[in-house]
N, C-alpha and C. Protein backbone atom coordinates (compact mmCIF):
# COMPACT_ATOMS: atom_id res chain seq x y z
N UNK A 1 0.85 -1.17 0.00
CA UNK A 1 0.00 0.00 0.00
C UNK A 1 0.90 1.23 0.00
N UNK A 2 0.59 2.19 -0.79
CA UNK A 2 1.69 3.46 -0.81
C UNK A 2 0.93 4.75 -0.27
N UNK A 3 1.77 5.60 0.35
CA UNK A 3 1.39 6.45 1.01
C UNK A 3 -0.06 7.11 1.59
N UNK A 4 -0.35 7.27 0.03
CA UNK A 4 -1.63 7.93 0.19
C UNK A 4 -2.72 7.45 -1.00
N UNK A 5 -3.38 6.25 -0.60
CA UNK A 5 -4.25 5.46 -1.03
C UNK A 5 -5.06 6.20 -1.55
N UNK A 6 -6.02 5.73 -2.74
CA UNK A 6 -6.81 6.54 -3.48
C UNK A 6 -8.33 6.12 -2.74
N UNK A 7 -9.78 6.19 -2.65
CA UNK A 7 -10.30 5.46 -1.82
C UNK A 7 -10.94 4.32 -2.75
N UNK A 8 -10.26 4.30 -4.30
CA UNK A 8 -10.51 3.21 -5.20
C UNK A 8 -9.70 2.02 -4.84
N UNK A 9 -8.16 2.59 -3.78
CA UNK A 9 -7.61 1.49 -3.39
C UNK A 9 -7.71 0.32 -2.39
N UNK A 10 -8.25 1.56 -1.30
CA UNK A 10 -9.04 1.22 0.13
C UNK A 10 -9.91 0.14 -0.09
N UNK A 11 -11.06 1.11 -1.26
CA UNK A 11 -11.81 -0.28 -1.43
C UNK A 11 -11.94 -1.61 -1.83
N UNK A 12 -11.10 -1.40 -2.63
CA UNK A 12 -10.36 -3.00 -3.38
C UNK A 12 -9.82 -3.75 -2.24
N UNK A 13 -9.22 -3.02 -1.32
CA UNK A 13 -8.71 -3.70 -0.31
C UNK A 13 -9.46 -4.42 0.56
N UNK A 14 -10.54 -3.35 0.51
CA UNK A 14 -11.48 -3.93 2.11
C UNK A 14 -12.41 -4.94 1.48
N UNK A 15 -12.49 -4.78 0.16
CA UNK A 15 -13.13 -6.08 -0.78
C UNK A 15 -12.11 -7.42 -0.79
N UNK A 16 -10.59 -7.15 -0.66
CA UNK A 16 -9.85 -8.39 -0.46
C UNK A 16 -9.93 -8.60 0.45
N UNK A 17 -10.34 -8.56 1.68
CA UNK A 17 -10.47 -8.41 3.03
C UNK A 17 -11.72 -9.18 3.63
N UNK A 18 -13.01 -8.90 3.28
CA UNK A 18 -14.13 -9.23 3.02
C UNK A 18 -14.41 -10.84 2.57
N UNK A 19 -13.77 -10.73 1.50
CA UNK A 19 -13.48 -11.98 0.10
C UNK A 19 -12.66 -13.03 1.22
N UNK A 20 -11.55 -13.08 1.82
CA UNK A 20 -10.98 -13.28 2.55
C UNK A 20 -10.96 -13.81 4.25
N UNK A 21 -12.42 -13.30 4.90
CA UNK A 21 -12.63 -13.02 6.04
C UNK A 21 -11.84 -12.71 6.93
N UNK A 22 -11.28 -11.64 6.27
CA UNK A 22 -9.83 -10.96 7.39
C UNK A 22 -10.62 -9.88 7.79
N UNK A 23 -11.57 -10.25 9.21
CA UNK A 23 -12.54 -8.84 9.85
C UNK A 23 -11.38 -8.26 10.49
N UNK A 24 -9.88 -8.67 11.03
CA UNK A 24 -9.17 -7.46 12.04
C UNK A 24 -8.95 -6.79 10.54
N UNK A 25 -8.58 -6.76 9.05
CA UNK A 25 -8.10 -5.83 8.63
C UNK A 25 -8.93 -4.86 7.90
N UNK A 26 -10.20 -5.10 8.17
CA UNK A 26 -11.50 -4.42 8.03
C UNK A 26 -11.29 -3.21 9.03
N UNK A 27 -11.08 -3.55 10.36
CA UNK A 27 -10.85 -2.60 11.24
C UNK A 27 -9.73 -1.48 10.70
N UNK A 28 -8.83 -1.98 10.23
CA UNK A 28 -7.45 -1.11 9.93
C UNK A 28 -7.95 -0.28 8.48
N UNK A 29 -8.49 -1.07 8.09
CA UNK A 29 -9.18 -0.38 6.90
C UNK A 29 -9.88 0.75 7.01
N UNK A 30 -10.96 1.23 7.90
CA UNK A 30 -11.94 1.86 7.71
C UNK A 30 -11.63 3.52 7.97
N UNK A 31 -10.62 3.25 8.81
CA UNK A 31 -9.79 4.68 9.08
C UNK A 31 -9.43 5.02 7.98
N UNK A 32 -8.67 4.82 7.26
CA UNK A 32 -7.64 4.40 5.62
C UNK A 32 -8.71 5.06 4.75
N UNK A 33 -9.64 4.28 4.81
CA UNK A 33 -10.82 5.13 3.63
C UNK A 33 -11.27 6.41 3.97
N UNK A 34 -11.95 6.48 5.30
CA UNK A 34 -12.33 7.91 5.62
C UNK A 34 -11.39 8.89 5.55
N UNK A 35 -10.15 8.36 5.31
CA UNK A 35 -8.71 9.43 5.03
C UNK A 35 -8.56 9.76 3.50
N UNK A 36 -8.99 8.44 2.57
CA UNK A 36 -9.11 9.01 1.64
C UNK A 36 -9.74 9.43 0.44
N UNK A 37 -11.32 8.97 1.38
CA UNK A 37 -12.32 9.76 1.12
C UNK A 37 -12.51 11.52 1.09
N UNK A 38 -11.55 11.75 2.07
CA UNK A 38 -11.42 12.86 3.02
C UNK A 38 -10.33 13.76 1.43
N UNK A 39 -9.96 12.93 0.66
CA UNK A 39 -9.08 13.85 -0.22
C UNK A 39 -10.08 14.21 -1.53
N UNK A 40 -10.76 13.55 -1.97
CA UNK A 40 -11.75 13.85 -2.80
C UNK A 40 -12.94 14.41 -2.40
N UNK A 41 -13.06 14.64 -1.13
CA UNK A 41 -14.43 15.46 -0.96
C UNK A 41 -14.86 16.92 -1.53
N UNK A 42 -15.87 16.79 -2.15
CA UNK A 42 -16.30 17.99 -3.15
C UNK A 42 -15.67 17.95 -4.22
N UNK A 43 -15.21 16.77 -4.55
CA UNK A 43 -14.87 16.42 -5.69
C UNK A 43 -15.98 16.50 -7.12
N UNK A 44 -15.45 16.85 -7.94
CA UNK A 44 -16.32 17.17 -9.22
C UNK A 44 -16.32 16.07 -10.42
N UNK A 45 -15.44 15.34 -10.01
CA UNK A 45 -15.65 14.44 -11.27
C UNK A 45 -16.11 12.63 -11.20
N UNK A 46 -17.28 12.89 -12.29
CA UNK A 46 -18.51 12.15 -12.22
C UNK A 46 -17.80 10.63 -11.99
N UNK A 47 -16.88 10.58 -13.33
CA UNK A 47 -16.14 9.58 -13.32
C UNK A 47 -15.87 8.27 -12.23
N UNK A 48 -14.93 9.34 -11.01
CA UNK A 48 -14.17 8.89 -10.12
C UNK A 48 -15.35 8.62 -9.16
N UNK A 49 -16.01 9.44 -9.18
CA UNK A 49 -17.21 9.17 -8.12
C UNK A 49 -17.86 7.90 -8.50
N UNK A 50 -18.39 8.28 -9.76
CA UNK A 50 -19.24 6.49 -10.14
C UNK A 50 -18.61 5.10 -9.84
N UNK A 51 -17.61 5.41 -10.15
CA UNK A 51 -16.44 4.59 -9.38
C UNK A 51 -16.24 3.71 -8.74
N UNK A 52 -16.24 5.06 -7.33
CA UNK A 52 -16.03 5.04 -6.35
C UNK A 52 -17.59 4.31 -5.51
N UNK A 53 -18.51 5.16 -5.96
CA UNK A 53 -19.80 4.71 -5.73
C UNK A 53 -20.12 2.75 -6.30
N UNK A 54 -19.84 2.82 -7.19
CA UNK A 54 -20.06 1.50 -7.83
C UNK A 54 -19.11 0.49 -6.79
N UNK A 55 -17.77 0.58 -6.27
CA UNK A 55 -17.13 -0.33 -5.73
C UNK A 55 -17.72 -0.92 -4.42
N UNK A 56 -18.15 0.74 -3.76
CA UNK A 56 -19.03 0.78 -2.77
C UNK A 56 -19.99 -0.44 -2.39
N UNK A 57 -20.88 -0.28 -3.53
CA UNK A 57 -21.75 -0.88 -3.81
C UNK A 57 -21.62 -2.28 -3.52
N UNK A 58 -20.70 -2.79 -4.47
CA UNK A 58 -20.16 -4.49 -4.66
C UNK A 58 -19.61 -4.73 -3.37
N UNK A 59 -18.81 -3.57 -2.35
CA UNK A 59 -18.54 -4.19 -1.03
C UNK A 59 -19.66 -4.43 -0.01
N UNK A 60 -20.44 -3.23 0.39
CA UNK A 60 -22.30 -3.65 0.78
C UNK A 60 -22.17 -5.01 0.62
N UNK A 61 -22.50 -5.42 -0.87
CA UNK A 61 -23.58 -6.49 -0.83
C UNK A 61 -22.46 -7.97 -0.45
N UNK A 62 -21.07 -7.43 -0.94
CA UNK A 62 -20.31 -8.51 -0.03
C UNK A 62 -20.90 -9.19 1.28
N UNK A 63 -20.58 -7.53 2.01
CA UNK A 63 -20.86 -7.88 3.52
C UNK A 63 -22.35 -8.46 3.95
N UNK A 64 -22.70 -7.88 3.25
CA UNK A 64 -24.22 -8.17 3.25
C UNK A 64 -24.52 -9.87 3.18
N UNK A 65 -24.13 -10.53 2.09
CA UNK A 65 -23.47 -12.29 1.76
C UNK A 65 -23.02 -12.64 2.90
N UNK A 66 -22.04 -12.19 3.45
CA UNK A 66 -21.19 -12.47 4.34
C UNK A 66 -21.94 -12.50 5.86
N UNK A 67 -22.85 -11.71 6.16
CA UNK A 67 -23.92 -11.36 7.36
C UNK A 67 -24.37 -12.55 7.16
N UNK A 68 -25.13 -12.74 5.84
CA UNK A 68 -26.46 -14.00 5.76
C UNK A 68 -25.20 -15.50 5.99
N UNK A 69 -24.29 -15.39 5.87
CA UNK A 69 -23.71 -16.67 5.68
C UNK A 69 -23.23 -16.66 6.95
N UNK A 70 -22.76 -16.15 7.74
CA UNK A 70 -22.26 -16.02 9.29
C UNK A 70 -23.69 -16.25 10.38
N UNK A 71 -25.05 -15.83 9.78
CA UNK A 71 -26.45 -16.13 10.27
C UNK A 71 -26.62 -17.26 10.23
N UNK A 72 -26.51 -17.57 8.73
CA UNK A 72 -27.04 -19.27 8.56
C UNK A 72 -26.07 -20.44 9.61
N UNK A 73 -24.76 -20.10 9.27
CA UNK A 73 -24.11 -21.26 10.20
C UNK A 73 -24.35 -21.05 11.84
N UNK A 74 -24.44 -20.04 12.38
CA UNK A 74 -25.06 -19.64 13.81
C UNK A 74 -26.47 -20.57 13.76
N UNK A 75 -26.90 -19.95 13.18
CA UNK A 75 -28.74 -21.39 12.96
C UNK A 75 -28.22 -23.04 12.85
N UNK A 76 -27.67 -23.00 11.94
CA UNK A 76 -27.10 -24.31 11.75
C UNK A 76 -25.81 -25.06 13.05
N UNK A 77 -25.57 -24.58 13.62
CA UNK A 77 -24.57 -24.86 14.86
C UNK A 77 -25.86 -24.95 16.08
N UNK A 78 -27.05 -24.09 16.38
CA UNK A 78 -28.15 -24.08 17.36
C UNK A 78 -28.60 -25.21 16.65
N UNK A 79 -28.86 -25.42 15.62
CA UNK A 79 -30.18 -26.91 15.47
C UNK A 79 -29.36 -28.14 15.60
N UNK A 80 -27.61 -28.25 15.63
CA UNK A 80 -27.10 -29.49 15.79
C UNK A 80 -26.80 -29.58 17.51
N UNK A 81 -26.69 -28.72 17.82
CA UNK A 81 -26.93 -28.45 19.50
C UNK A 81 -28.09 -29.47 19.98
N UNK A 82 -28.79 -28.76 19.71
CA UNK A 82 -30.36 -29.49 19.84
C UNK A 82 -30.77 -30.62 19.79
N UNK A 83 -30.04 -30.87 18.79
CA UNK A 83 -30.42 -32.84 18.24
C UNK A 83 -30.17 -33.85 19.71
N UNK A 84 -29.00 -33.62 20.67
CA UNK A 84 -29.35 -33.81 21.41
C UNK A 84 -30.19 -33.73 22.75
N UNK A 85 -31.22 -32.62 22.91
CA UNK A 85 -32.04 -32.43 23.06
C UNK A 85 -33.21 -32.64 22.90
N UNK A 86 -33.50 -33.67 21.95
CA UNK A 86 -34.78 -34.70 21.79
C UNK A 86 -35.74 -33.47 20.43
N UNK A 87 -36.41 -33.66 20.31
CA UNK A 87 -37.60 -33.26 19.42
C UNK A 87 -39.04 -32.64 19.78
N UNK A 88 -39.51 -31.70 18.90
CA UNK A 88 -40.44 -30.64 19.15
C UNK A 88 -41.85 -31.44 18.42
N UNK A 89 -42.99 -31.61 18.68
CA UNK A 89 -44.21 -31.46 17.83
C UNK A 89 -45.00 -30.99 18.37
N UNK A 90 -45.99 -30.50 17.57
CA UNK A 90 -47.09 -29.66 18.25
C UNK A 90 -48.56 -30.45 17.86
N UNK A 91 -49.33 -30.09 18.81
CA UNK A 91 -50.64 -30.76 18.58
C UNK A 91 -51.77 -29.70 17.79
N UNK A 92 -53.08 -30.00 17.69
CA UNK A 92 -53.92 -29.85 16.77
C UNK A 92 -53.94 -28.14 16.88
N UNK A 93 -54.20 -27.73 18.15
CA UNK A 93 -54.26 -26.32 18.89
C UNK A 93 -53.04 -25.82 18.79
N UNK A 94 -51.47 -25.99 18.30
CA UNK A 94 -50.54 -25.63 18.39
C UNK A 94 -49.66 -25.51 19.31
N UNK A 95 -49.73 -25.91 20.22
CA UNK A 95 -49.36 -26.03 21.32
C UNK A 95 -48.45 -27.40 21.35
N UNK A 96 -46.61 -26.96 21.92
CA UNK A 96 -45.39 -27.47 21.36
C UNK A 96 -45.13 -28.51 22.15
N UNK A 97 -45.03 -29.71 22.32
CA UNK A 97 -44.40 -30.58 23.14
C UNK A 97 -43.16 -31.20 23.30
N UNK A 98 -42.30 -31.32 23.50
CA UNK A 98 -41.02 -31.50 23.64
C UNK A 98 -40.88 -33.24 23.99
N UNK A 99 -39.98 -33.50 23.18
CA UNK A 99 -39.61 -35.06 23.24
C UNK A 99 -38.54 -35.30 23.42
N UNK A 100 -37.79 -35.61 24.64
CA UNK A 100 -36.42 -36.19 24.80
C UNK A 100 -36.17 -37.61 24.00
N UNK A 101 -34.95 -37.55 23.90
CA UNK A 101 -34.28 -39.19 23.16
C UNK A 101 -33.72 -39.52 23.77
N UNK A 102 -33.62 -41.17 24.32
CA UNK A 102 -32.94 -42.31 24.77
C UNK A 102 -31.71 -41.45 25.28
N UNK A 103 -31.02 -42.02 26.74
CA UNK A 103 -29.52 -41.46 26.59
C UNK A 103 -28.98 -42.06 25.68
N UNK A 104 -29.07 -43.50 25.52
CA UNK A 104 -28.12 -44.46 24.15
C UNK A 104 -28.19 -44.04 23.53
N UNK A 105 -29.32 -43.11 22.41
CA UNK A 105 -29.00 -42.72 21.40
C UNK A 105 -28.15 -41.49 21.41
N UNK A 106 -28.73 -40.55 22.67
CA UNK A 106 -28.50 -39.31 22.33
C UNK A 106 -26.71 -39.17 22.09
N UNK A 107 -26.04 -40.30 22.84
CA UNK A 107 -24.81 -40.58 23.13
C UNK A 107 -24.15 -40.96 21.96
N UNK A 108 -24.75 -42.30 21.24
CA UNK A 108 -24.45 -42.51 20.16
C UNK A 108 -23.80 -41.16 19.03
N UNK A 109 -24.78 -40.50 18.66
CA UNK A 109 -24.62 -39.40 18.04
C UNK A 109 -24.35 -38.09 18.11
């Protein structure tokens, strides 16, 4: 990285970063951009902005991927928890009943 990053660089970065799941250099990152965001402000050209805006964009919906996929395995780690914990059904009125399993099995697996 050289001196004074463009914030087209920042972002590429924090997109390798992202891509990567390197969240400490997300942290080191975010200063970095607002610095060189901070050099183009009131900047006039459409160009650099669309850019800039567009990279934006593709990092969002990174993180955004990255949220839903860090959600899903959190869900998925609680429902294998559970399994030993026996089983849920509910009756006609909805109302949930809880079913333990065998220790042998629960042990087994």
């Amino acid at each position: 990285m050289h001196a004074n990053p463009t914030p087209l660089d920042v972002l590429d970065q924090i997109h390798s970063a992202i891509l990567s799941a390197d969240f400490a250099a997300l942290a080191t990152l975010t200063p970095a951009l607002d610095a060189s965001m901070a050099q183009v402000e009131g900047a006039q050209d459409k160009a650099l902005l669309a850019k800039i805006n567009a990279r934006a964009q593709r990092n969002a919906a990174c993180l955004m991927a990255a949220g839903r996929g860090i959600r899903a395995a959190q869900r998925r780690l609680t429902e294998m928890r559970s399994v030993g914990e026996g089983f849920s059904t509910y009756d006609g009125r909805g109302k949930r009943a809880q079913h333990g399993l065998p220790t042998s099995f629960a042990l087994r697996y």
